[in-house]
C-alpha atoms as a PDB file:
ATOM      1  CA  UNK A   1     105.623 108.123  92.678  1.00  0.00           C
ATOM      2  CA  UNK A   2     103.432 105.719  94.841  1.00  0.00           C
ATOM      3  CA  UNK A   3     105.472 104.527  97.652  1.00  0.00           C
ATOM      4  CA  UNK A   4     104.862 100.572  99.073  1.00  0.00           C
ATOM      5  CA  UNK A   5     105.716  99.389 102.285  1.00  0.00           C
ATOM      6  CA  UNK A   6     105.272  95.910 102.938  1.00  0.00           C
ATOM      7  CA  UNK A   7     105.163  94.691 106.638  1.00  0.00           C
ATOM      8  CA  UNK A   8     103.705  91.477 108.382  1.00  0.00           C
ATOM      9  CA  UNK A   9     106.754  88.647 107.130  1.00  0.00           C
ATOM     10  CA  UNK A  10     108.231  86.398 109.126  1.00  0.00           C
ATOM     11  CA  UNK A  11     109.227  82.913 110.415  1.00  0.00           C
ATOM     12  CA  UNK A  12     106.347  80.360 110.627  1.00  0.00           C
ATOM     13  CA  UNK A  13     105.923  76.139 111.007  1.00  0.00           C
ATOM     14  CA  UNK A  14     104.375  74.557 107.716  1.00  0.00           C
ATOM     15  CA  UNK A  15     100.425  75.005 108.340  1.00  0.00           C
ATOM     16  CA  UNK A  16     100.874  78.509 109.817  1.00  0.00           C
ATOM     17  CA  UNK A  17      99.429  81.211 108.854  1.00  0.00           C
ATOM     18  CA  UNK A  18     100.801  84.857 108.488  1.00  0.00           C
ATOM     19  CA  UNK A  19      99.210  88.359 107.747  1.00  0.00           C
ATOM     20  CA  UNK A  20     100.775  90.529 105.053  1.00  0.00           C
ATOM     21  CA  UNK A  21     100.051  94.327 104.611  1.00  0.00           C
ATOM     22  CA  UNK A  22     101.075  97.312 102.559  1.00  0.00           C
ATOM     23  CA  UNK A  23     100.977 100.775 102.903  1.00  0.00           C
ATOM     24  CA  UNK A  24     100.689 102.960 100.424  1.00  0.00           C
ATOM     25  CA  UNK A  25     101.518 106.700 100.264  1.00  0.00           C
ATOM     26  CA  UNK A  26     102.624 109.574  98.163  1.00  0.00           C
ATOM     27  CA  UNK A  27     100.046 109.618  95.433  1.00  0.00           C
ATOM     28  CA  UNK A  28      99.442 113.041  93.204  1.00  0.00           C
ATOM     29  CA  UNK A  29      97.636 112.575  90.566  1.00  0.00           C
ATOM     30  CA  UNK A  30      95.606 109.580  91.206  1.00  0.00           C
ATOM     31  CA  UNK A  31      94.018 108.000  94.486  1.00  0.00           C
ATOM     32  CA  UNK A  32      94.767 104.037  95.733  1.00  0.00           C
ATOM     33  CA  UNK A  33      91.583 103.471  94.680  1.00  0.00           C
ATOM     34  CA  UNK A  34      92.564 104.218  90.652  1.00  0.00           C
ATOM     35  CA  UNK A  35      95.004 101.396  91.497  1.00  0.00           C
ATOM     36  CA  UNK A  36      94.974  97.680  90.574  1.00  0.00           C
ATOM     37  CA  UNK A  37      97.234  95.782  93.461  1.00  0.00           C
ATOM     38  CA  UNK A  38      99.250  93.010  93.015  1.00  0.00           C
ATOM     39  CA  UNK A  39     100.718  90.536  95.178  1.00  0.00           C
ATOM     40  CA  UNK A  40     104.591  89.124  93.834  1.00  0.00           C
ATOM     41  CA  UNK A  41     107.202  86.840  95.734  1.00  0.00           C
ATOM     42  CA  UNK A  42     110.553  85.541  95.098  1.00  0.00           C
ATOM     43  CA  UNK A  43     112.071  82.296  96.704  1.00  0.00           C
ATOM     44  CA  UNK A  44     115.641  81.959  96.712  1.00  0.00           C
ATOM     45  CA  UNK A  45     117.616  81.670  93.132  1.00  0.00           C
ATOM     46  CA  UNK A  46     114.383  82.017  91.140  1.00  0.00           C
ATOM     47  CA  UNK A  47     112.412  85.312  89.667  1.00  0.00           C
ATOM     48  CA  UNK A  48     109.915  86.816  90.769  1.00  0.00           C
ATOM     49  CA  UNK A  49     106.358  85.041  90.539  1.00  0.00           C
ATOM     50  CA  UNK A  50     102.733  86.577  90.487  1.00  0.00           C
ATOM     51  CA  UNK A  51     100.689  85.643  93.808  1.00  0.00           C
ATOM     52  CA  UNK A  52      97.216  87.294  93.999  1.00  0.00           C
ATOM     53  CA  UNK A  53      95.766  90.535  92.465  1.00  0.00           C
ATOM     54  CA  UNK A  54      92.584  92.349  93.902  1.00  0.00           C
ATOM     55  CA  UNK A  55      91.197  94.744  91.140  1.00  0.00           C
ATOM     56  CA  UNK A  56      90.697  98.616  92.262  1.00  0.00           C
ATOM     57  CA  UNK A  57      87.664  98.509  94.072  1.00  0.00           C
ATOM     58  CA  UNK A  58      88.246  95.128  95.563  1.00  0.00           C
ATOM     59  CA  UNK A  59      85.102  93.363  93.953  1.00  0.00           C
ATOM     60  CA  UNK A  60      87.466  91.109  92.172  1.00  0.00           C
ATOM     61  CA  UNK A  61      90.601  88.603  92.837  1.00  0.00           C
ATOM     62  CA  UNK A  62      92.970  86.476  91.099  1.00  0.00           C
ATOM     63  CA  UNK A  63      95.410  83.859  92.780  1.00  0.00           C
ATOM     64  CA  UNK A  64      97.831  81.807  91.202  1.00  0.00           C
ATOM     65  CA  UNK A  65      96.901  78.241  91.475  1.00  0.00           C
ATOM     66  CA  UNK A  66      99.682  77.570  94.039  1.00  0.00           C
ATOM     67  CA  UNK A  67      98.155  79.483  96.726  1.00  0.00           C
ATOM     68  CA  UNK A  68      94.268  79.475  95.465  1.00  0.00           C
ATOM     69  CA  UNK A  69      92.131  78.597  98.283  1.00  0.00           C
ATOM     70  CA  UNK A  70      95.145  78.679 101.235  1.00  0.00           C
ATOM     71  CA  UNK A  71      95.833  83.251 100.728  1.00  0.00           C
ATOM     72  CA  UNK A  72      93.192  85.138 100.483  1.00  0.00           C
ATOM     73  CA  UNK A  73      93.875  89.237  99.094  1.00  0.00           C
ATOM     74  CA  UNK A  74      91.909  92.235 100.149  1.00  0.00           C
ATOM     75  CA  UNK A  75      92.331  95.498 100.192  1.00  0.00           C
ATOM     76  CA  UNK A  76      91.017  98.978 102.389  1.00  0.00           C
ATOM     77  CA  UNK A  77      91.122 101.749 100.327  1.00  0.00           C
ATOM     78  CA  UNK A  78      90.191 104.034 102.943  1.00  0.00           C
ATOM     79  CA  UNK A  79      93.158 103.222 104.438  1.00  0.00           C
ATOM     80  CA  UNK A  80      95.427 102.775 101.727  1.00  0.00           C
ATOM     81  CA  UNK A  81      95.824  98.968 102.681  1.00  0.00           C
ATOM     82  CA  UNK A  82      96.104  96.054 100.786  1.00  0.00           C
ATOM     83  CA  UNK A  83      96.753  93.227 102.908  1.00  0.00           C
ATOM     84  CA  UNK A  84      97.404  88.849 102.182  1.00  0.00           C
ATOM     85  CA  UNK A  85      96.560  86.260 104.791  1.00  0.00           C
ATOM     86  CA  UNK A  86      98.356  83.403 104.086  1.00  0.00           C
ATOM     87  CA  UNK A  87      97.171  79.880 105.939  1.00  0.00           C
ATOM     88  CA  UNK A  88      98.188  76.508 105.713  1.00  0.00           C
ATOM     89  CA  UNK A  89     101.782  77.667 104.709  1.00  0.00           C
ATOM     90  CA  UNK A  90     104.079  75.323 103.120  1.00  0.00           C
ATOM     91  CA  UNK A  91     108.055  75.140 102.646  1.00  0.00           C
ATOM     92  CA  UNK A  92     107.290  76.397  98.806  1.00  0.00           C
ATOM     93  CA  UNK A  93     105.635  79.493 100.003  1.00  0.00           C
ATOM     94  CA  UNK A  94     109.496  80.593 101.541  1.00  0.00           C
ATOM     95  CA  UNK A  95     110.316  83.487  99.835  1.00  0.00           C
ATOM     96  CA  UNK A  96     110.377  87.778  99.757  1.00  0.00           C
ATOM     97  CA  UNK A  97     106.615  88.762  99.337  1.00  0.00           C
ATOM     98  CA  UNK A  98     106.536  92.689  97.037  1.00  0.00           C
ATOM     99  CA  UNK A  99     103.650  94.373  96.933  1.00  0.00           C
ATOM    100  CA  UNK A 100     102.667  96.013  93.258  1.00  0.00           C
ATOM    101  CA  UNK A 101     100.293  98.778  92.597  1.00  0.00           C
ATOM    102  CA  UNK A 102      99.659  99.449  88.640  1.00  0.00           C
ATOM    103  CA  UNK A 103      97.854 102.103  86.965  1.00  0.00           C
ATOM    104  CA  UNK A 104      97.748 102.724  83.349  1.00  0.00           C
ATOM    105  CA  UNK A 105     100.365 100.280  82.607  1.00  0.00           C
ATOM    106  CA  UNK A 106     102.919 101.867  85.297  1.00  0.00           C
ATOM    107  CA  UNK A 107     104.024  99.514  88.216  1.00  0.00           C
ATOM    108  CA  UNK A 108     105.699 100.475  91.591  1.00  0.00           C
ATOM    109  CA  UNK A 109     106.645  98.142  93.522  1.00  0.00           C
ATOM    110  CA  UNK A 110     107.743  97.828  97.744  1.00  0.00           C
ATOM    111  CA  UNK A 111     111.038  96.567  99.392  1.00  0.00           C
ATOM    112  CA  UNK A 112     109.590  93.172  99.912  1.00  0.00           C
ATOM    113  CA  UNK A 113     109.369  91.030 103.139  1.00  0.00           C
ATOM    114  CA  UNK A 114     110.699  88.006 103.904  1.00  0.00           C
ATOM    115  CA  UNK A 115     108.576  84.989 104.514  1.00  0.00           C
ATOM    116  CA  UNK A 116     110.290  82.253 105.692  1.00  0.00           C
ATOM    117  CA  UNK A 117     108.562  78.574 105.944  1.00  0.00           C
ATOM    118  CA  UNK A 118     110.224  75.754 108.076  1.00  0.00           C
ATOM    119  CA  UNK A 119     110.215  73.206 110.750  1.00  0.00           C
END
């Protein structure tokens, strides 16, 4: 069982910026590299929503076209990182950021942490 920890949230003006990371541990079978990592959050009273992705050996990325060209998603598997910076924050981006690793169709997912955007 791959375990995610998700560090780096907090409270931040509209325009900030903020750095997200996760730390992965406690693979067996399979490195971080044999993972694809994901990037989810969840504002209040509404599911949870797809952010970025960053394919296993980082050559590729996806964003959702709420936060294309404002987060940018890389990852250090070397270190077992994956990591968001998030710039030119709005109130919209408020919300409980989880970090996802997936192989072969399995998912496991972090705590989450919270994000919060105001004035």
């Amino acid at each position: 069982q791959v375990h995610l920890v998700e560090s780096g949230g907090g409270a931040v003006q509209p325009g900030g910026s903020l750095g997200l990371s996760c730390a992965a541990s406690g693979f067996t079978d399979f490195t971080f590299s044999s993972y694809a990592m994901n990037w989810y959050r969840q504002a209040p009273g509404r599911g949870r929503e797809f952010v970025a992705a960053i394919t296993r050996a980082g050559d590729s990325t996806l964003y959702a076209d709420s936060v294309k060209g404002r987060f940018t998603i890389s990852r250090d598997n070397a270190k077992n990182m994956m990591y968001l910076q998030m710039n030119s924050l709005k109130f919209e981006d408020t919300g409980v950021y989880y970090c996802n690793a997936v192989h072969d169709g399995r998912g496991s997912w972090g705590q989450g942490t919270q994000v919060t955007v105001s004035s």
